[in-house]
N, C-alpha and C. Protein backbone atom coordinates (compact mmCIF):
# COMPACT_ATOMS: atom_id res chain seq x y z
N UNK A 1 32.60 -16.29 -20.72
CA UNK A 1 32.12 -16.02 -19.38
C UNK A 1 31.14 -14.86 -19.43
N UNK A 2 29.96 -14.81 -18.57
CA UNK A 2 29.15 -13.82 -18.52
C UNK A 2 29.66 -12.34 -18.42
N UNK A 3 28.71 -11.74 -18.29
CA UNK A 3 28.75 -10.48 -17.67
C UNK A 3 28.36 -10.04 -15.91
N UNK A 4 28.77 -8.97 -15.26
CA UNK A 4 28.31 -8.88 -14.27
C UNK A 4 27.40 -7.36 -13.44
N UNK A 5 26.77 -7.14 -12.48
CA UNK A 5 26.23 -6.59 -12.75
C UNK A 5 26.01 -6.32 -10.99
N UNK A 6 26.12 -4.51 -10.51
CA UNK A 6 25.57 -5.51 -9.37
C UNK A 6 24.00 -5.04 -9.41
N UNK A 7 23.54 -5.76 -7.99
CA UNK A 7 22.36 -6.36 -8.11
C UNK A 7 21.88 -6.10 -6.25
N UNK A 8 20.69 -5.33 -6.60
CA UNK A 8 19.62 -4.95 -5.34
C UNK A 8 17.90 -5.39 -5.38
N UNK A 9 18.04 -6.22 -4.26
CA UNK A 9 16.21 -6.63 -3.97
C UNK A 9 15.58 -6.23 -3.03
N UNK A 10 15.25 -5.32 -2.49
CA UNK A 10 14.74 -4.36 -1.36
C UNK A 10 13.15 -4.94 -1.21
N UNK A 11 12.63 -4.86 -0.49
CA UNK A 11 11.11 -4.91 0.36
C UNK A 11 10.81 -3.79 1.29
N UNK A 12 9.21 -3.47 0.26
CA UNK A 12 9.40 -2.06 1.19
C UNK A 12 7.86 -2.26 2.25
N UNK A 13 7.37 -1.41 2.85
CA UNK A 13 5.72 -1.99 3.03
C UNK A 13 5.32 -0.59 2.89
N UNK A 14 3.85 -0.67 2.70
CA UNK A 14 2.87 0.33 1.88
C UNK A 14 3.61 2.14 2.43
N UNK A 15 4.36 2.16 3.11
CA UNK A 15 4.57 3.55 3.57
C UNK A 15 6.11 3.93 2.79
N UNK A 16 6.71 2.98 2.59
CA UNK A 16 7.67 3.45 2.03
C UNK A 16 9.25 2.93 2.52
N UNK A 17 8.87 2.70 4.08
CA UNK A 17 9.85 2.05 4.69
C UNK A 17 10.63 1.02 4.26
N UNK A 18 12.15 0.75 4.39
CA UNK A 18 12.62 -0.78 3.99
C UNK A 18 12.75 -1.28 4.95
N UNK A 19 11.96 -2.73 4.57
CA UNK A 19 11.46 -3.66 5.58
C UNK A 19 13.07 -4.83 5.71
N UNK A 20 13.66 -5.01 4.36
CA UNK A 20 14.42 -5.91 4.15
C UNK A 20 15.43 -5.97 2.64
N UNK A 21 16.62 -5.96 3.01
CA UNK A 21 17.55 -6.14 1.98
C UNK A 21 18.14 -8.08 1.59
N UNK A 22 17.56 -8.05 0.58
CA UNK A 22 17.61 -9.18 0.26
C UNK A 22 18.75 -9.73 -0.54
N UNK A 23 19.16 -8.43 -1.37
CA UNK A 23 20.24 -8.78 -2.30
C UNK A 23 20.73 -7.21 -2.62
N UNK A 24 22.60 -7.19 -2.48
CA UNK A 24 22.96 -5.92 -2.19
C UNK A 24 24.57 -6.76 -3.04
N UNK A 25 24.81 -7.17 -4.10
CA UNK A 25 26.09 -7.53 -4.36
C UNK A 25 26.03 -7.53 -5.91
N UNK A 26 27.20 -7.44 -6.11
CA UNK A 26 27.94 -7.94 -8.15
C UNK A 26 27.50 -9.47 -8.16
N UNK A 27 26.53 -9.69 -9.28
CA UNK A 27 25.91 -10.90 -9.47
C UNK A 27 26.59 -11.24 -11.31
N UNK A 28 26.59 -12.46 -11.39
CA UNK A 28 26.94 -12.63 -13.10
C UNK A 28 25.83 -13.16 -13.13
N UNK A 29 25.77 -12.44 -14.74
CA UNK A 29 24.15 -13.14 -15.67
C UNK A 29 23.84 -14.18 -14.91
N UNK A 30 22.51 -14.56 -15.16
CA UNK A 30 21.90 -15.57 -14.94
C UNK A 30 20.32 -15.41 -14.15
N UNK A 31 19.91 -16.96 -13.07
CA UNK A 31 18.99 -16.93 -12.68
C UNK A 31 19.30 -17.32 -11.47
N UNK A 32 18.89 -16.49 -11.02
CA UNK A 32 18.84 -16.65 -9.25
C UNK A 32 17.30 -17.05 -8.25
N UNK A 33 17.53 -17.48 -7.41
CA UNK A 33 16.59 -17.07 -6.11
C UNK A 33 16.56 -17.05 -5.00
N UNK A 34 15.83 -16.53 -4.30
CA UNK A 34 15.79 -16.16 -2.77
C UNK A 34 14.30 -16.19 -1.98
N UNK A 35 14.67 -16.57 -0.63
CA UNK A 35 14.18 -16.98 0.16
C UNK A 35 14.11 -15.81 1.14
N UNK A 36 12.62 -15.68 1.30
CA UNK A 36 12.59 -14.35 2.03
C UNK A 36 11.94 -15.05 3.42
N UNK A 37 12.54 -14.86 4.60
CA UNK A 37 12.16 -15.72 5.63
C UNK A 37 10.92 -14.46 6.44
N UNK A 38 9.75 -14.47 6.91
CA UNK A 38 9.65 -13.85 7.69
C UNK A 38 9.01 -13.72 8.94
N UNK A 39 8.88 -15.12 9.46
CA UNK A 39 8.62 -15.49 10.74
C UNK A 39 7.87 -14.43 11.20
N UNK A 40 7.74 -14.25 12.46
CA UNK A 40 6.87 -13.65 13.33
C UNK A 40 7.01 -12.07 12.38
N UNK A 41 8.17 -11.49 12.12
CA UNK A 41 8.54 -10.03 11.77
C UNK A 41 7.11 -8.97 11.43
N UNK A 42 6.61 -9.85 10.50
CA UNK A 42 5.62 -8.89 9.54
C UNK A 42 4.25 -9.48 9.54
N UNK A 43 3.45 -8.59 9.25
CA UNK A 43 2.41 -9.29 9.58
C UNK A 43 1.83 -9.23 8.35
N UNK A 44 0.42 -9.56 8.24
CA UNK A 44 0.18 -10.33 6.52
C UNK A 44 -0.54 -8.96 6.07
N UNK A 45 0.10 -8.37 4.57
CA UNK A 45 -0.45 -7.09 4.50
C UNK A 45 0.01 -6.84 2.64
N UNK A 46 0.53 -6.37 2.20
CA UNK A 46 0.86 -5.33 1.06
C UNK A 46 1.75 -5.27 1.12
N UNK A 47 3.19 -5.33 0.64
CA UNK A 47 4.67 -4.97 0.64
C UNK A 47 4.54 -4.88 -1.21
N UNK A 48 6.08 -4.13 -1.25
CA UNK A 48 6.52 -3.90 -2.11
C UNK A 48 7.97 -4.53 -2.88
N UNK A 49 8.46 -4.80 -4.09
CA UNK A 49 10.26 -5.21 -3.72
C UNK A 49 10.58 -4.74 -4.69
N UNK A 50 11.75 -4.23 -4.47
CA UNK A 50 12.31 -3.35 -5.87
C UNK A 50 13.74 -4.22 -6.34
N UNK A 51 13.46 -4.43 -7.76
CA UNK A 51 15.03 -5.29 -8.41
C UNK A 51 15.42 -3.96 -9.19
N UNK A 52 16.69 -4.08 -8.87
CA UNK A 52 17.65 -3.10 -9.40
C UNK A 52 18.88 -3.57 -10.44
N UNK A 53 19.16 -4.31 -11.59
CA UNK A 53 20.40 -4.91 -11.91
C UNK A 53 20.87 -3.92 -13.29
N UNK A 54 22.03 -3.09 -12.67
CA UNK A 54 22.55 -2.13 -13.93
C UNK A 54 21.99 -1.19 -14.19
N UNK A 55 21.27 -0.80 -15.67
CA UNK A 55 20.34 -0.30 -15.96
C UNK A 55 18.97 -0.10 -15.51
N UNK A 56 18.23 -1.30 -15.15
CA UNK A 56 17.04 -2.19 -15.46
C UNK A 56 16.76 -1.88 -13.74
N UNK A 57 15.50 -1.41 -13.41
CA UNK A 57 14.66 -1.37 -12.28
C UNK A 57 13.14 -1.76 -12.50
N UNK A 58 12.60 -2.56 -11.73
CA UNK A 58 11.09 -2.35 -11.55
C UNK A 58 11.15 -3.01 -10.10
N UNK A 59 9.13 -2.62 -9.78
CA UNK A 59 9.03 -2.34 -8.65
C UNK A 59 7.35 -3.18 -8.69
N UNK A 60 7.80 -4.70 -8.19
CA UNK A 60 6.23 -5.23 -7.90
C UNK A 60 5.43 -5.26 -6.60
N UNK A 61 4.14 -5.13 -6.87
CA UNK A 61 3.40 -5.64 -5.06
C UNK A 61 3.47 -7.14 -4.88
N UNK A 62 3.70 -7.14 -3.66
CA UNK A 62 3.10 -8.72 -3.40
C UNK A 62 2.67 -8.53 -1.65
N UNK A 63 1.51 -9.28 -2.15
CA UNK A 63 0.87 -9.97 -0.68
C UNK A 63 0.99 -10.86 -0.24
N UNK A 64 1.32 -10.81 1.10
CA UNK A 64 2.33 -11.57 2.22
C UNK A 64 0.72 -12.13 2.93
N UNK A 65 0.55 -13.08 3.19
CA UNK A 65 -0.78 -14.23 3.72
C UNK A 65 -0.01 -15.37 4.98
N UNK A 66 -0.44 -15.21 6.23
CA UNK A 66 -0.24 -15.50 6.91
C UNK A 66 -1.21 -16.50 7.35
């Protein structure tokens, strides 16, 4: 059986703010995904999302196109 780990996916937008918690739980190895819904909320710009699992952090941009 795997290992486990927990596990954070945050969205931030260009100021720093968190826009959205996507993933906040003990995950076992593997491959996951998620569906970031964001209807009217946000408008089309620059955000940020930070993965957090254990050790291991990084922090990519992505542009949101409406």
């Amino acid at each position: 059986m795997g290992s486990s780990q927990f596990v954070s996916l945050k969205v931030y937008d260009v100021l720093g703010n968190e826009i959205a918690t996507l993933v906040n739980e003990e995950k076992a190895t593997g491959i996951y995904e998620v569906r970031f819904n964001v209807s009217n909320d946000l408008t089309s710009g620059v955000y940020f999302y930070r993965l957090e699992a254990g050790s291991y952090s990084e922090t990519k941009k992505m542009l949101l196109m409406k």
